[in-house]
Protein backbone atom coordinates (compact mmCIF):
# COMPACT_ATOMS: atom_id res chain seq x y z
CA UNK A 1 -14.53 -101.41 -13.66
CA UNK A 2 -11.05 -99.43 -13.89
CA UNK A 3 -11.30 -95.98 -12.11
CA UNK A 4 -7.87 -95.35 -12.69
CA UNK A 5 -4.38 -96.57 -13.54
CA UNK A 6 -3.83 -99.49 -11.42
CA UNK A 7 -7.11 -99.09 -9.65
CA UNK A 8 -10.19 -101.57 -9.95
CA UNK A 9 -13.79 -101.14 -8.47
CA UNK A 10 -16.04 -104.13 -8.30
CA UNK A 11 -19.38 -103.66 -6.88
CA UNK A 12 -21.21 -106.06 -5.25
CA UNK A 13 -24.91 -106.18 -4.90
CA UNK A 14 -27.04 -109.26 -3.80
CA UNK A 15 -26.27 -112.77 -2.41
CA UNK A 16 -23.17 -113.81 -2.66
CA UNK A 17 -23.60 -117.84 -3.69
CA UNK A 18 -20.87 -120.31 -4.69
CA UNK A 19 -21.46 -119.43 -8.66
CA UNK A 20 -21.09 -115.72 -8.19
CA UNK A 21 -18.27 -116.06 -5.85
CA UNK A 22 -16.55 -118.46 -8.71
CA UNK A 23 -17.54 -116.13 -11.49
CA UNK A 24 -16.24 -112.85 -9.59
CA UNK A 25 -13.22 -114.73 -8.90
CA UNK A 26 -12.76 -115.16 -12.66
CA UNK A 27 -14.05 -111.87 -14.01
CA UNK A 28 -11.85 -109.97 -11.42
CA UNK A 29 -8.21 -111.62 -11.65
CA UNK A 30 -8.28 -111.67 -15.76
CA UNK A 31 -9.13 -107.73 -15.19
CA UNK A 32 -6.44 -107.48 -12.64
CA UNK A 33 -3.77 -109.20 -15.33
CA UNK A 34 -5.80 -107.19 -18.36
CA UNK A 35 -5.09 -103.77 -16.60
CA UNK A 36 -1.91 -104.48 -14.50
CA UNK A 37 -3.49 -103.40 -11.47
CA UNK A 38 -2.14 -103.02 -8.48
CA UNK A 39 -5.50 -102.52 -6.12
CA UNK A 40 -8.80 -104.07 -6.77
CA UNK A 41 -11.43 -102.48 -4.81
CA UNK A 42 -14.79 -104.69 -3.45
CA UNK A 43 -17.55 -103.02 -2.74
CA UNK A 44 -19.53 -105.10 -0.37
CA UNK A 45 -22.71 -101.61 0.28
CA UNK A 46 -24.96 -104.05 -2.11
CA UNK A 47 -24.26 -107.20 0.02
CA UNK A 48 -27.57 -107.94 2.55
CA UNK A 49 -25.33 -110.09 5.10
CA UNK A 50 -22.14 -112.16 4.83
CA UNK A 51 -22.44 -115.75 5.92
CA UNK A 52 -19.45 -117.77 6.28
CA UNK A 53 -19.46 -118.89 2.93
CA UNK A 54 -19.19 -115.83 1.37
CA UNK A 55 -16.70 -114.59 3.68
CA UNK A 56 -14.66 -117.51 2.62
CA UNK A 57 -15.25 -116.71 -1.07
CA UNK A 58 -14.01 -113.21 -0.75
CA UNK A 59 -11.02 -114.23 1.47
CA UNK A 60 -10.66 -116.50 -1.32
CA UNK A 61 -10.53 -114.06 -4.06
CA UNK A 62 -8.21 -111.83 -1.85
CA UNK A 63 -5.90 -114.16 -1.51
CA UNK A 64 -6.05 -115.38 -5.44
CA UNK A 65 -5.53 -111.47 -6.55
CA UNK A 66 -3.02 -110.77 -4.13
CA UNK A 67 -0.87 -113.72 -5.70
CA UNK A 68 -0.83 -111.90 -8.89
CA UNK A 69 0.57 -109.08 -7.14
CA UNK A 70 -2.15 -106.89 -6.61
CA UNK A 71 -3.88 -105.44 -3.24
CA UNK A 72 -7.64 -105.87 -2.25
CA UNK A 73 -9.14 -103.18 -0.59
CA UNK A 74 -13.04 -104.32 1.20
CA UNK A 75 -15.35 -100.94 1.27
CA UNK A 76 -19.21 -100.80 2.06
CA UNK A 77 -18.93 -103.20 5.44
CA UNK A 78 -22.30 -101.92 7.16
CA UNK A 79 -22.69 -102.41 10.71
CA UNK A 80 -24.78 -105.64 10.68
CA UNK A 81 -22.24 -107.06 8.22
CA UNK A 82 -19.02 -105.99 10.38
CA UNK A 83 -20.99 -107.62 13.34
CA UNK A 84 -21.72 -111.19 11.29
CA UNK A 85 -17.75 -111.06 10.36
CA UNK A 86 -16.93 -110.97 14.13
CA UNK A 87 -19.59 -113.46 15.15
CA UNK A 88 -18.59 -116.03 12.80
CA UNK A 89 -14.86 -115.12 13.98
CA UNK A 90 -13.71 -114.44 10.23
CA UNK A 91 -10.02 -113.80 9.98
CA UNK A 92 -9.72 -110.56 7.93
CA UNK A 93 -5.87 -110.42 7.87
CA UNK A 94 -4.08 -109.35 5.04
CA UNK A 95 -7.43 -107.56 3.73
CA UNK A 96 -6.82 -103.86 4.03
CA UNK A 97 -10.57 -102.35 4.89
CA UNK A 98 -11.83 -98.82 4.36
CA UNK A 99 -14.90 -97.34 5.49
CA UNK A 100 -16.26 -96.46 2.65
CA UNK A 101 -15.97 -96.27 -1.45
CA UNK A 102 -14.88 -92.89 -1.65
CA UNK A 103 -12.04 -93.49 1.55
CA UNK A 104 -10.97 -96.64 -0.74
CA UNK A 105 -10.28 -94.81 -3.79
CA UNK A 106 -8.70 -92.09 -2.10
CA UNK A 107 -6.42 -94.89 -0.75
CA UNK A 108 -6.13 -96.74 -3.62
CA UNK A 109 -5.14 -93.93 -5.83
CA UNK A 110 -2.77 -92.47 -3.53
CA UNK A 111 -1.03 -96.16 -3.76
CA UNK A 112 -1.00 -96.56 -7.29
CA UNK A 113 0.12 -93.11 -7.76
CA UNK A 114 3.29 -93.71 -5.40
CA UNK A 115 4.37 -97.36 -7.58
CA UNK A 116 3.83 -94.83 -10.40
CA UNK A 117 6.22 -92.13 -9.60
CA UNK A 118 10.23 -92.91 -10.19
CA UNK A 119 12.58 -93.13 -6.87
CA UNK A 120 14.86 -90.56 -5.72
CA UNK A 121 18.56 -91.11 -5.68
């Protein structure tokens, strides 16, 4: 869902299988070429726990919306989740990660905002 110019929110709540991963992937990177965005936001607060195959499938999607030149932001990491991530010794490089929804679209918006404005001579 667009919360802004440039800026994308998708919310994820539940399991994160193979088919959902496939259809987010989808869904999200013909938004991100629909809107010309330049930061989707994934909200992982619905999420129960992150297994390494769902960590793959959001690196995954990262790394597919990132080649059409936008920038994922992760939000909603809860404790247990953050934990599972280091366990399972998940490489999160190149993700940028905020602590929350709100701290994400704060960031994101301040981003877009600054591609927005024209350069100074």
């Amino acid at each position: 869902m667009p919360i802004s110019q440039g800026v994308l929110v998708l919310p994820l709540v539940g399991v994160l299988d193979a088919a959902r991963a496939q259809q987010m992937m989808e869904n999200l990177l013909s938004r991100v070429v629909e809107r010309q965005a330049r930061v989707a936001i994934i909200d992982v607060t619905g999420v129960p726990h992150i297994d390494t195959a769902s960590a793959s499938a959001l690196l995954q999607v990262a790394r597919a919306v990132r080649l059409l030149g936008a920038q994922v932001v992760l939000t909603g990491i809860r404790p247990e989740v953050s934990q599972a991530i280091v366990h399972l010794d998940i490489d999160l490089a190149g993700i940028m990660t905020r602590r929350d929804l709100q701290s994400a679209i704060s960031f994101a918006t301040g981003m877009s905002l600054a591609h927005a404005s024209p350069s100074k001579p």
